[in-house]
N, C-alpha and C. Protein backbone atom coordinates (compact mmCIF):
# COMPACT_ATOMS: atom_id res chain seq x y z
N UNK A 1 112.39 146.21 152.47
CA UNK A 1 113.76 146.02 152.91
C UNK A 1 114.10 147.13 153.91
N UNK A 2 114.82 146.92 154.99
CA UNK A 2 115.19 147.41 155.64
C UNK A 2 116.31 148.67 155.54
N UNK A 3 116.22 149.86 155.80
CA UNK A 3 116.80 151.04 155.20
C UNK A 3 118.38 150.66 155.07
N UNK A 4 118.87 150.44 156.55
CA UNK A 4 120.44 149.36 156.61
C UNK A 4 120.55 148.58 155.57
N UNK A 5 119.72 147.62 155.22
CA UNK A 5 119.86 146.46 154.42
C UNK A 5 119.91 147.33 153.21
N UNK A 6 119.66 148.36 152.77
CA UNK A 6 119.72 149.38 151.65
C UNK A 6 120.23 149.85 151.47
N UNK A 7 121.36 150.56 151.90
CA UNK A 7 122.37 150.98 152.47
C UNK A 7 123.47 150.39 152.36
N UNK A 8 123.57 149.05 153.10
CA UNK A 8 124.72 148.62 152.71
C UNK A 8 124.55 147.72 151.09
N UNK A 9 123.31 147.52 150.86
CA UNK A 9 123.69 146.92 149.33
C UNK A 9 124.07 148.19 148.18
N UNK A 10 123.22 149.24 148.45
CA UNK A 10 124.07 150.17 147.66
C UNK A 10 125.40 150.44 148.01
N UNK A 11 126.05 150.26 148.69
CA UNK A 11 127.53 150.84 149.19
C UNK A 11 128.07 149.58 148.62
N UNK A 12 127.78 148.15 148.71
CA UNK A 12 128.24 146.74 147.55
C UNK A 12 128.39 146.94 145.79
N UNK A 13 127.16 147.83 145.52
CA UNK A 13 126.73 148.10 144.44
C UNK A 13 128.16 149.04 143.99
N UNK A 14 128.24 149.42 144.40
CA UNK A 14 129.08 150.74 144.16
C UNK A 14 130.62 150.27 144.21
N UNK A 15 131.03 149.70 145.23
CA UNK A 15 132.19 149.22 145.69
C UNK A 15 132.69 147.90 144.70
N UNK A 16 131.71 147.20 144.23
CA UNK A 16 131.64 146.33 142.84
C UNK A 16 131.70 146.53 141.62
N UNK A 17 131.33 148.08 141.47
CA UNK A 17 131.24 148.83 140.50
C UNK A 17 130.30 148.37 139.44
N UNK A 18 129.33 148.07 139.90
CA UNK A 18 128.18 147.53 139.42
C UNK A 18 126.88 148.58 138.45
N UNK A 19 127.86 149.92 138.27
CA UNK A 19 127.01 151.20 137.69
C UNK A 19 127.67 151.36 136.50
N UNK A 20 126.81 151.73 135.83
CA UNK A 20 127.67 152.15 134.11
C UNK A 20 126.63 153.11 133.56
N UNK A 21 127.34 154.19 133.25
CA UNK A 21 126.55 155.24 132.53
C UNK A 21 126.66 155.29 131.67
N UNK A 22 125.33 155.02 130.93
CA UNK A 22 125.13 154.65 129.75
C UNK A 22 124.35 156.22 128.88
N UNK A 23 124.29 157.37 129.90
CA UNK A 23 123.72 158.97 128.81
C UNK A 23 123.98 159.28 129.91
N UNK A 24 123.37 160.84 129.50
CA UNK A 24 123.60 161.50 130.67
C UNK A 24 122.38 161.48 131.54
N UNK A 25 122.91 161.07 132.66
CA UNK A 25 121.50 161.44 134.48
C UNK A 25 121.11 159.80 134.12
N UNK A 26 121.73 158.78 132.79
CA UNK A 26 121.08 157.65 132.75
C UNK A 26 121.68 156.07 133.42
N UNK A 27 121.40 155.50 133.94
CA UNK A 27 122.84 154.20 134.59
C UNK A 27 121.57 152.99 134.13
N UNK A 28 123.21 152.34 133.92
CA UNK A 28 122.22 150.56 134.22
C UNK A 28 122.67 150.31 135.39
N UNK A 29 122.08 149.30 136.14
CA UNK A 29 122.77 149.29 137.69
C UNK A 29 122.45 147.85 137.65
N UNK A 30 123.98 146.76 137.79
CA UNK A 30 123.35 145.70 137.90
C UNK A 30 123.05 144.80 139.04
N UNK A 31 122.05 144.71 139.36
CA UNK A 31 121.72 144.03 140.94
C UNK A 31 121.76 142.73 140.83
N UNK A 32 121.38 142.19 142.38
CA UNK A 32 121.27 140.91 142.71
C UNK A 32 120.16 139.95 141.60
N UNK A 33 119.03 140.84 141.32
CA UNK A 33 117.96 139.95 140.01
C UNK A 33 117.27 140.72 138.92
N UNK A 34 118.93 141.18 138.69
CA UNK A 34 118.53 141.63 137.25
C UNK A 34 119.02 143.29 137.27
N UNK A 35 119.37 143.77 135.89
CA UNK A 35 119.76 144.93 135.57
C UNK A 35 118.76 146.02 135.40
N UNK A 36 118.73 147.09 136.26
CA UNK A 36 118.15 148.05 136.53
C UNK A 36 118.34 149.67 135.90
N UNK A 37 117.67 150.46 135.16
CA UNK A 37 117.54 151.67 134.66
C UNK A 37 117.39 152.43 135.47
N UNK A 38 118.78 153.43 136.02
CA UNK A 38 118.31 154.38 137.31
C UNK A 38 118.07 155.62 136.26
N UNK A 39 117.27 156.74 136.26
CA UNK A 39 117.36 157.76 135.60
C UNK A 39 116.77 159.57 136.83
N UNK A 40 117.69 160.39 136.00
CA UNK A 40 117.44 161.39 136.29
C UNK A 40 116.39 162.06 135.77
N UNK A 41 115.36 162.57 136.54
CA UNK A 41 114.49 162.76 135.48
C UNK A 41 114.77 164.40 135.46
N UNK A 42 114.08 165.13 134.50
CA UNK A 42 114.11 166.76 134.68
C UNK A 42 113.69 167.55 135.43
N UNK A 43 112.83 167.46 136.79
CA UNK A 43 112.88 168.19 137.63
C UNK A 43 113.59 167.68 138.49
N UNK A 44 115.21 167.23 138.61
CA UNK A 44 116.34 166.29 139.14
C UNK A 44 116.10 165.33 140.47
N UNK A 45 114.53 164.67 140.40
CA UNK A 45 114.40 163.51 140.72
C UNK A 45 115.06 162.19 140.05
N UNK A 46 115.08 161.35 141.11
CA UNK A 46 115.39 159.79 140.07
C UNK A 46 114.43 158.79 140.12
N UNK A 47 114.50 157.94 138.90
CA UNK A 47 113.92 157.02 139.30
C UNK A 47 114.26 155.27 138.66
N UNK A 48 113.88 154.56 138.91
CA UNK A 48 114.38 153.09 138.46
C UNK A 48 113.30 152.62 138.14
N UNK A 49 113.68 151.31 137.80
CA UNK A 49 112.74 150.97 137.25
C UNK A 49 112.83 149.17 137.51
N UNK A 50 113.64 149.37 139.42
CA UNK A 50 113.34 147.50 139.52
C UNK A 50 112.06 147.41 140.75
N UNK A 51 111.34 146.46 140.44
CA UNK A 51 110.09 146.61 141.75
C UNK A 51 110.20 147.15 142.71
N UNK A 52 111.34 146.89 143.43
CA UNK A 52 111.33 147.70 144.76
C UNK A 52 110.56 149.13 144.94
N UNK A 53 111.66 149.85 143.74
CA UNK A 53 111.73 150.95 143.57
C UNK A 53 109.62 151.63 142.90
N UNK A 54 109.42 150.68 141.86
CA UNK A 54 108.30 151.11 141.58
C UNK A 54 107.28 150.71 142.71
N UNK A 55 107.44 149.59 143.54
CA UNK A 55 106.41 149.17 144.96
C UNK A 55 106.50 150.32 145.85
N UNK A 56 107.94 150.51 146.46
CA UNK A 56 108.12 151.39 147.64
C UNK A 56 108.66 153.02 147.60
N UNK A 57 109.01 153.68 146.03
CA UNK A 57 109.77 154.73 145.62
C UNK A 57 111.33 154.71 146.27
N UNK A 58 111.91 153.92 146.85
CA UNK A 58 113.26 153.64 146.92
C UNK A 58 113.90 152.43 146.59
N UNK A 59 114.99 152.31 146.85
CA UNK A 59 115.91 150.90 146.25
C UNK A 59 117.25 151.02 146.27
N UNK A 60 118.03 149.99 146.44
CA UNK A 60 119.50 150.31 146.49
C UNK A 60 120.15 150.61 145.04
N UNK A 61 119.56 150.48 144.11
CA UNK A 61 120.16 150.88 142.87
C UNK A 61 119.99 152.25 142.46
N UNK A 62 119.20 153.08 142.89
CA UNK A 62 119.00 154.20 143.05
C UNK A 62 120.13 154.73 144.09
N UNK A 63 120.22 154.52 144.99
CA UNK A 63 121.07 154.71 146.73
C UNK A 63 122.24 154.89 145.90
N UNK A 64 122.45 153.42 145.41
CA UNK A 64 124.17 153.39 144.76
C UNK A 64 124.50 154.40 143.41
N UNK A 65 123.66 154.60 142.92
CA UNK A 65 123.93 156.01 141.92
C UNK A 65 124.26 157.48 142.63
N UNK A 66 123.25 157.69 143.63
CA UNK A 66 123.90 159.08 144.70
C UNK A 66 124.61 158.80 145.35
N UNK A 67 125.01 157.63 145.91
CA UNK A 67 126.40 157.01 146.59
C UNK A 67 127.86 157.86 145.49
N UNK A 68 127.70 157.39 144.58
CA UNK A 68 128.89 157.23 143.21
C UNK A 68 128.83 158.71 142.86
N UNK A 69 127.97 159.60 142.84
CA UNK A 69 128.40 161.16 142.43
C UNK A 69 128.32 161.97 143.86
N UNK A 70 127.91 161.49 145.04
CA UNK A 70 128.51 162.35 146.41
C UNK A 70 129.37 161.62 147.02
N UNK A 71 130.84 162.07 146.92
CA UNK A 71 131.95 161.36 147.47
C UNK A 71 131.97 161.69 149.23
N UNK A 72 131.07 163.16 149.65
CA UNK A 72 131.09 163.15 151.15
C UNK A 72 129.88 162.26 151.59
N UNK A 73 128.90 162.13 150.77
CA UNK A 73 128.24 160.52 151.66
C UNK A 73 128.38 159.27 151.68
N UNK A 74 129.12 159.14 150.39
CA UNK A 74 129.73 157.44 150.29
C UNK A 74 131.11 157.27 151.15
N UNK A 75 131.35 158.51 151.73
CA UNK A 75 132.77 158.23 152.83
C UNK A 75 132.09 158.26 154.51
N UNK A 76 130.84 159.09 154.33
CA UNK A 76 130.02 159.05 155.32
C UNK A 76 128.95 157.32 155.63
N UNK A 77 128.53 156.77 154.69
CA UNK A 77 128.42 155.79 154.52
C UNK A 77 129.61 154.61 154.70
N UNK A 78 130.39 154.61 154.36
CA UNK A 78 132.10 153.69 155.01
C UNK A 78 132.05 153.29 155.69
N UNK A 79 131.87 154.81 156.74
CA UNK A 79 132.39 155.01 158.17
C UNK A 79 131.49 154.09 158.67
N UNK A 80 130.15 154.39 158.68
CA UNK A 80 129.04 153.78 159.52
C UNK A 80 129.26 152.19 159.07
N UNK A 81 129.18 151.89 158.03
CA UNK A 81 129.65 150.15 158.01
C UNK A 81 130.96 149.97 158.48
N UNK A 82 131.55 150.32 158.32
CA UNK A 82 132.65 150.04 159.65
C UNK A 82 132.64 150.13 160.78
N UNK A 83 131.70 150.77 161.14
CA UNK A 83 131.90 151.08 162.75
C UNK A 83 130.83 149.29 162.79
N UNK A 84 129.86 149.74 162.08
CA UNK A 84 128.89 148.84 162.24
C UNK A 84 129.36 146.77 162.04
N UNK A 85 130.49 146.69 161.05
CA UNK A 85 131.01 145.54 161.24
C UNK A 85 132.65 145.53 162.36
N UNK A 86 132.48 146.26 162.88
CA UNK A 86 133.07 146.18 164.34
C UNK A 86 132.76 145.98 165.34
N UNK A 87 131.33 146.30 165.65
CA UNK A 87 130.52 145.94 166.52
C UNK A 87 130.03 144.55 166.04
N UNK A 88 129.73 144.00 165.23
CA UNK A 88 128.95 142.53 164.87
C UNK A 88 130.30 141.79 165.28
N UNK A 89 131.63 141.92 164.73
CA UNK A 89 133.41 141.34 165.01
C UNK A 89 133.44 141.42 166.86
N UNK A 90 132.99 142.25 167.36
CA UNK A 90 133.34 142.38 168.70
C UNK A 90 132.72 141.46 169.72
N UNK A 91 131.15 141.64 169.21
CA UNK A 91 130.01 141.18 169.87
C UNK A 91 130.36 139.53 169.56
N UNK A 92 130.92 139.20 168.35
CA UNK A 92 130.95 137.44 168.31
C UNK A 92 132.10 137.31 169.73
N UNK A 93 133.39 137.99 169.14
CA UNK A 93 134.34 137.62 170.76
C UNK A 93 134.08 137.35 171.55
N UNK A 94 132.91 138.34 172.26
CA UNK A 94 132.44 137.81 173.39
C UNK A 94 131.57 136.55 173.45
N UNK A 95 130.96 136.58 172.72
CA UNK A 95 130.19 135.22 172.78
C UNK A 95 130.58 134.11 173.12
């Protein structure tokens, strides 16, 4: 998946409120196919546990957990989809 395409599904994830902490450093995160285990592990890596994540070491259910406890990148994240569905809104006008 495409880092954008990751990006904005974690920023969906989040904005849906699709996270629930269930211990501590522990979330279920529920995605598009199926509910996902994000965890903190003890040397304060994370990790999940939906294919993506075990195929490629990233995933938006992971994304959307550091989205939800850094409030200056999930406002930094906003911005850029906004700017970014302003440009897709603009570009149809002209068309």
């Amino acid at each position: 998946m495409p880092i954008d395409r990751m990006i904005e599904k974690a920023y969906e994830l989040v904005q849906k409120k699709r996270i629930e902490r269930v211990g501590d450093g522990v979330y279920n995160v529920v995605g598009e196919h199926g509910t996902y285990l994000v965890a903190q592990r003890i040397d304060g890596t994370f990790s999940c546990t939906c294919p993506g994540f075990v195929k490629r070491g990233r995933c938006s259910h992971l994304l959307a957990v550091l989205l939800l406890h850094d409030p200056l990148l999930l406002r930094s994240v906003e911005r850029q989809i906004s700017k970014s569905l302003g440009n897709k809104k603009s570009k149809r006008r002209k068309a």
